[in-house]
N, C-alpha and C. Protein backbone atom coordinates (compact mmCIF):
# COMPACT_ATOMS: atom_id res chain seq x y z
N UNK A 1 -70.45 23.66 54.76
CA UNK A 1 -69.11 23.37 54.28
C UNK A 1 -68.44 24.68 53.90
N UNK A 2 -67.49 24.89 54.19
CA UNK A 2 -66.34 25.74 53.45
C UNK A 2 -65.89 25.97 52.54
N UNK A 3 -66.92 26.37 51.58
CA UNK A 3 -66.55 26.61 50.27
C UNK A 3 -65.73 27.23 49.94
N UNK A 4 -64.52 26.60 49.24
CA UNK A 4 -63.09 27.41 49.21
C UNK A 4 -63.11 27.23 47.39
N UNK A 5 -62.62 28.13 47.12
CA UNK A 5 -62.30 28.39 45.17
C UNK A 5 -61.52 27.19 44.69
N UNK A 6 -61.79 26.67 43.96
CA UNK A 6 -61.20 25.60 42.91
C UNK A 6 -59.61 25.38 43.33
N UNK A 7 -59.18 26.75 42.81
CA UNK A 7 -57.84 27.24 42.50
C UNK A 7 -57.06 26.59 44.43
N UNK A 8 -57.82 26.86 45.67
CA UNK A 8 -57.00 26.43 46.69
C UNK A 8 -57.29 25.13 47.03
N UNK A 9 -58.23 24.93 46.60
CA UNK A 9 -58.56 23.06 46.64
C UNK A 9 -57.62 22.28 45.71
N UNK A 10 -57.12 22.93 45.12
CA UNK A 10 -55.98 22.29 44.08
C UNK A 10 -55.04 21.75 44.72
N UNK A 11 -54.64 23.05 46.01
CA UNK A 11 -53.16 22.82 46.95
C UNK A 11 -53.60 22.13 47.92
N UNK A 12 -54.66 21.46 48.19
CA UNK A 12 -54.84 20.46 49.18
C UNK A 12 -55.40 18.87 48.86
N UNK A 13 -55.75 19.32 47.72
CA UNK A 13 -56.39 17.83 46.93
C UNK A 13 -55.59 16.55 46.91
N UNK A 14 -54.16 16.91 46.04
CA UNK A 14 -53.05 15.91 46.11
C UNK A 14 -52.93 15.33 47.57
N UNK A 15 -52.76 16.16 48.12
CA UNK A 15 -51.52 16.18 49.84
C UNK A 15 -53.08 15.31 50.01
N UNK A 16 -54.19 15.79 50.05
CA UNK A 16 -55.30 14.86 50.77
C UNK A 16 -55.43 13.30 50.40
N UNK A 17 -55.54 13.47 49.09
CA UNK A 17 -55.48 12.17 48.74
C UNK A 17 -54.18 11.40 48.75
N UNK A 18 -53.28 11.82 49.09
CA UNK A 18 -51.85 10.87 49.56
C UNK A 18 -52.25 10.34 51.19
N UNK A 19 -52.65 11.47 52.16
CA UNK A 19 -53.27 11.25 53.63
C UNK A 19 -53.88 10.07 53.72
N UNK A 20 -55.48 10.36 52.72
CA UNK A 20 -56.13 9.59 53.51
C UNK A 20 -56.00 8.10 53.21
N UNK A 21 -55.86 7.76 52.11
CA UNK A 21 -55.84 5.96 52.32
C UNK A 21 -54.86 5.62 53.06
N UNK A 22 -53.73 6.19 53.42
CA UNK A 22 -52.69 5.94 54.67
C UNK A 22 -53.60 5.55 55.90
N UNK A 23 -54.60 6.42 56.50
CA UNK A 23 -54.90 6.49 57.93
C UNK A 23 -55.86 4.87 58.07
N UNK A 24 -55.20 4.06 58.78
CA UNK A 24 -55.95 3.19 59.37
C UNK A 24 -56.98 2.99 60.25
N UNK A 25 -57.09 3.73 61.11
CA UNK A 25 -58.12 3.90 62.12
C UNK A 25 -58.68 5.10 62.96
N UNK A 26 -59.25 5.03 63.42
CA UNK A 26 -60.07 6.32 64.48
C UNK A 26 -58.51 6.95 65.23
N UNK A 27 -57.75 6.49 66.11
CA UNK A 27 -56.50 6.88 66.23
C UNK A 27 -55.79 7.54 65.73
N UNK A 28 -55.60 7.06 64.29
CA UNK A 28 -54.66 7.86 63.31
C UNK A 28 -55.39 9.34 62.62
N UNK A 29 -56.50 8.77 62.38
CA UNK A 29 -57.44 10.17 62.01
C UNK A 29 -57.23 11.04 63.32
N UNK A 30 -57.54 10.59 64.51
CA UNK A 30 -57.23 11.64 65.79
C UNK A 30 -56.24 12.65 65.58
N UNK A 31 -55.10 11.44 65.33
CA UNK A 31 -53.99 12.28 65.36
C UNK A 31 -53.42 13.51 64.26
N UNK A 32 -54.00 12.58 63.62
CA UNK A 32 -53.42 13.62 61.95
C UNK A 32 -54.48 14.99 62.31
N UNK A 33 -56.21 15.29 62.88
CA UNK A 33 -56.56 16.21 62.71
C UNK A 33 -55.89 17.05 63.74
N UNK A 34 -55.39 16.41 65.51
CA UNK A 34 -54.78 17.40 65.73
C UNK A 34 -53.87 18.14 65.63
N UNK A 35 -52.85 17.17 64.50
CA UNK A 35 -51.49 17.72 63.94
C UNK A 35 -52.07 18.81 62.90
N UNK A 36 -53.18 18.98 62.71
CA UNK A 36 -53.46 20.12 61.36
C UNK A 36 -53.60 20.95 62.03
N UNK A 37 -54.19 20.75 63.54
CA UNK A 37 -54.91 21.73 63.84
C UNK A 37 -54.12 22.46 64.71
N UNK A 38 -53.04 21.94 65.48
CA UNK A 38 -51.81 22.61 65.99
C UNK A 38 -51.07 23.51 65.29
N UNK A 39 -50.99 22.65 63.68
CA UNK A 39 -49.99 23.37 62.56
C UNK A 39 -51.01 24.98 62.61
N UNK A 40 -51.89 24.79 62.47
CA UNK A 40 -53.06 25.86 62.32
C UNK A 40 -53.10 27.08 63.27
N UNK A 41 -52.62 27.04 64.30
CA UNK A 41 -52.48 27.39 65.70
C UNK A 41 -51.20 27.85 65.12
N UNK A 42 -50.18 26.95 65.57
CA UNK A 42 -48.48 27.99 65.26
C UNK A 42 -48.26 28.23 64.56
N UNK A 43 -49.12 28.19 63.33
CA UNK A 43 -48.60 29.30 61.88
C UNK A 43 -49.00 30.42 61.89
N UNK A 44 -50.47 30.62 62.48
CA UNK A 44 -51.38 31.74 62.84
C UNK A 44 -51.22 32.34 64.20
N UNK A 45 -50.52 31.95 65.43
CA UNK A 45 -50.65 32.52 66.39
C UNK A 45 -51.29 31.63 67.38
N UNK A 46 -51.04 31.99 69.20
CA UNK A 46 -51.26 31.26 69.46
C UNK A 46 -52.48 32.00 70.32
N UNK A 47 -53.11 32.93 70.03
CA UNK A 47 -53.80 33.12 70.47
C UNK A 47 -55.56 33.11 70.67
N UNK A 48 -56.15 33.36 71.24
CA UNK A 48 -57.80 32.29 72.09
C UNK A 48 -58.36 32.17 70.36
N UNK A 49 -58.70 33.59 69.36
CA UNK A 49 -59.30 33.63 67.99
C UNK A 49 -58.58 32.63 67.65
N UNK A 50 -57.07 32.05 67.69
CA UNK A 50 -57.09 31.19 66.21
C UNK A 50 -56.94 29.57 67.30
N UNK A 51 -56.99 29.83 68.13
CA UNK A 51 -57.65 28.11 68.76
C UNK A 51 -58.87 28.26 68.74
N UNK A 52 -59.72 29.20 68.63
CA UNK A 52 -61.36 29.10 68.84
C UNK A 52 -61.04 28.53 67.08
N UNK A 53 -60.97 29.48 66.29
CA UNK A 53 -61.09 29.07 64.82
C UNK A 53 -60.91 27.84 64.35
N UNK A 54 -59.48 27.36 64.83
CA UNK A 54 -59.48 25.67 64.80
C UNK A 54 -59.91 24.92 65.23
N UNK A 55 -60.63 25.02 66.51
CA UNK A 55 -61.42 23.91 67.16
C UNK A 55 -62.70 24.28 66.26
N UNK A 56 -63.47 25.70 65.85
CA UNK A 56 -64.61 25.65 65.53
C UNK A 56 -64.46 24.94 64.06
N UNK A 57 -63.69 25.08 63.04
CA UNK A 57 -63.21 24.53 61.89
C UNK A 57 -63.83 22.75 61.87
N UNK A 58 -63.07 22.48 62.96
CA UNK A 58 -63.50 20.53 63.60
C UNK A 58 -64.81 20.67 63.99
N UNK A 59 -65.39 21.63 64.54
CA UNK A 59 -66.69 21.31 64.65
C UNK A 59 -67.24 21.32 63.53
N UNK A 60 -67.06 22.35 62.91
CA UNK A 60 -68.39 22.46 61.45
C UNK A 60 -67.78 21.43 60.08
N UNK A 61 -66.91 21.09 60.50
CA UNK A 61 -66.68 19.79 59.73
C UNK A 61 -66.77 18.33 59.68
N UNK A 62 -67.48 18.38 61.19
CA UNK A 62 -67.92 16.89 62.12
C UNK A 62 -69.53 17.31 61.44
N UNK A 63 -69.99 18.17 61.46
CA UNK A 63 -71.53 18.54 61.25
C UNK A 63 -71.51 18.60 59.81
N UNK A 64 -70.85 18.76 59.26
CA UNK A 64 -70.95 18.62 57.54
C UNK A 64 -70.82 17.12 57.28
N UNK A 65 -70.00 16.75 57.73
CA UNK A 65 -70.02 15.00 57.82
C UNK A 65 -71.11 14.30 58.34
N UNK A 66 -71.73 14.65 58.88
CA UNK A 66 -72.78 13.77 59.63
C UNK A 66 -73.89 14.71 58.74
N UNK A 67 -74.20 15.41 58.15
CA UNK A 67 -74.98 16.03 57.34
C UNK A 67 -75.39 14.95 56.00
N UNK A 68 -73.71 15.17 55.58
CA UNK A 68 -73.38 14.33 54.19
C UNK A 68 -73.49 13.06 53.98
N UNK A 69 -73.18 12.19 54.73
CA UNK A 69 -72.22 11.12 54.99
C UNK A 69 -73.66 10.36 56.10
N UNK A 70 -73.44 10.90 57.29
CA UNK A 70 -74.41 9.94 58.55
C UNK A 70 -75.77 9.94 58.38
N UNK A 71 -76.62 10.98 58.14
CA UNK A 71 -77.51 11.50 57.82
C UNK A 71 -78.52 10.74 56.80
N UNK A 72 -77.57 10.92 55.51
CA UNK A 72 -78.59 9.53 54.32
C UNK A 72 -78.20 7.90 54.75
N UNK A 73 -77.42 8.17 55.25
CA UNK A 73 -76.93 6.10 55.26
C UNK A 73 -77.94 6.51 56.72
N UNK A 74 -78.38 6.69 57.67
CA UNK A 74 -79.32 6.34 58.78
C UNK A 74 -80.38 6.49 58.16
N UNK A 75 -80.74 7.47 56.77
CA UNK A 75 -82.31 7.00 56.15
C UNK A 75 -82.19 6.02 55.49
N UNK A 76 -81.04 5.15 54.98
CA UNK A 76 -81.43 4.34 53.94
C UNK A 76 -81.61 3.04 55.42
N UNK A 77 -80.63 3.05 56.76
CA UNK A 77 -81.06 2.05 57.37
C UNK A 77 -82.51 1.95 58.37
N UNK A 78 -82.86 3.31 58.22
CA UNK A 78 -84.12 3.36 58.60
C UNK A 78 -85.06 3.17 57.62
N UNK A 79 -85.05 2.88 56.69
CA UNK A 79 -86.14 2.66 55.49
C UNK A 79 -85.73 0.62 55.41
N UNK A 80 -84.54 0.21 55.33
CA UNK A 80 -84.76 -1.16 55.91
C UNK A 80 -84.82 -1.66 56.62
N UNK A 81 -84.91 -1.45 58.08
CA UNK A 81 -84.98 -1.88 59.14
C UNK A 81 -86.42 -1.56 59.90
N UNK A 82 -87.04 -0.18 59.78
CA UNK A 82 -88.02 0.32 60.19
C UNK A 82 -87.67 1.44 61.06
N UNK A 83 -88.55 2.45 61.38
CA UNK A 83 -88.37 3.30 62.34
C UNK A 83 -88.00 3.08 63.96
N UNK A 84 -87.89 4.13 64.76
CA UNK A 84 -87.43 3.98 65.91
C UNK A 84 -88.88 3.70 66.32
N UNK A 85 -89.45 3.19 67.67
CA UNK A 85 -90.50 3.14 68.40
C UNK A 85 -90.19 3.92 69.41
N UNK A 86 -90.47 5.15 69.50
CA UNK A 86 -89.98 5.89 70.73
C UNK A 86 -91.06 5.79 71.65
N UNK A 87 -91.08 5.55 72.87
CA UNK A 87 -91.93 5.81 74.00
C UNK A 87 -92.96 7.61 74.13
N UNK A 88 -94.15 6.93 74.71
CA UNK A 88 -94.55 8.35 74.84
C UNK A 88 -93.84 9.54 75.41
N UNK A 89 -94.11 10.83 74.93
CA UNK A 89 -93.58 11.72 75.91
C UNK A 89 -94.13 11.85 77.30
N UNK A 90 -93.22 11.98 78.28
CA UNK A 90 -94.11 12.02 79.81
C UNK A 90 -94.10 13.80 79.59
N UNK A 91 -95.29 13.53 80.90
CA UNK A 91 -96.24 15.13 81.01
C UNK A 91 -95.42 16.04 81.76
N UNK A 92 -94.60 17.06 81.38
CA UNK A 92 -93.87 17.93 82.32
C UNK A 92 -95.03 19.31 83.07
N UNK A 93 -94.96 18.77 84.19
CA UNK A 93 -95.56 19.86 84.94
C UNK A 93 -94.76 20.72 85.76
N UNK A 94 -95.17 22.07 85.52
CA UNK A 94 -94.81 22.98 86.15
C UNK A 94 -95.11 23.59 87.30
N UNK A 95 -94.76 24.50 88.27
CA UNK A 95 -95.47 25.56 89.47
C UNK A 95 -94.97 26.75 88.99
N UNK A 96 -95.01 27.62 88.20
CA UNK A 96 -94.84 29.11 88.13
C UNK A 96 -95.23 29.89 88.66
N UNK A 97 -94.83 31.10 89.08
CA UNK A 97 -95.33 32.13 89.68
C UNK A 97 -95.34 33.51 88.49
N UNK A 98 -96.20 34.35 88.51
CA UNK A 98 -96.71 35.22 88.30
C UNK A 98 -96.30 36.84 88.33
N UNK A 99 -96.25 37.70 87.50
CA UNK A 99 -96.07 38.80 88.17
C UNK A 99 -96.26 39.11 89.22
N UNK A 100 -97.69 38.42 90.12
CA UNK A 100 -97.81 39.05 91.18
C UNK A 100 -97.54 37.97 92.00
N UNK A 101 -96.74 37.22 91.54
CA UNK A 101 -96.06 35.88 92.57
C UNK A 101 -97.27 34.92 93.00
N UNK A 102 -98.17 34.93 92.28
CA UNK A 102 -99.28 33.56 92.38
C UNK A 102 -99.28 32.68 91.50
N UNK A 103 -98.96 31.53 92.51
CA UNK A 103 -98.59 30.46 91.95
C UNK A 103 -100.25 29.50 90.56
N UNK A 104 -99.34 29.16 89.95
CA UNK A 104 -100.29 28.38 88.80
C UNK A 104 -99.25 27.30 88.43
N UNK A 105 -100.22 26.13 87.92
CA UNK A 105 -100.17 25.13 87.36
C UNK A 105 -99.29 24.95 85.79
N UNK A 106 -98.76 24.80 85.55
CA UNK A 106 -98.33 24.65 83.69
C UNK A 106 -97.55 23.57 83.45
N UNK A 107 -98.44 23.18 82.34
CA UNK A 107 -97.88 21.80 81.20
C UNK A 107 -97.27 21.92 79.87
N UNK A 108 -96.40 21.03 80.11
CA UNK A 108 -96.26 21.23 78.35
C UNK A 108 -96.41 19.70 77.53
């Protein structure tokens, strides 16, 4: 997460909490992050660093969410439901060759 100082979480706290109980659905969240993330773009420039920055911003904030948020609610429904039963792993075999280009066998 983006640990930002008290003092600038102040100037986004209000405005956030007016946002979000507004947004009704997956749609509206769409839209509102790409409207931040445009605003983000033409305030800063429109160049590759500050679209890399804003798209990377949505990434590490999809991964903090699913950290926070997806992460314990799939242990608490894996602790009532039971674990996954995953199938064995199948045997990957290899043909490699060698420094001196002789071929061998390898598994993992």
């Amino acid at each position: 997460m983006p640990y930002i100082t008290q003092d600038r979480r102040k100037e986004f706290d209000d405005l956030l909490a007016q946002l979000g109980p507004r947004i009704k659905n997956k749609g509206e969240m769409n839209y509102c992050v790409s409207i931040l993330m445009s605003w983000y773009v033409s305030v800063h420039g429109e160049g590759y660093q500050n679209i890399s920055d804003a798209k990377d911003a949505l990434v590490n904030a999809a991964d903090e969410f699913a950290r926070r948020r997806l992460a314990p609610y799939e242990d608490i429904k894996k602790e009532e439901n039971g674990d996954l039963t995953l199938p064995p792993r199948t045997k990957i075999e290899f043909r490699v060759l060698d420094k001196d280009n002789n071929q061998h066998d390898w598994e993992e």
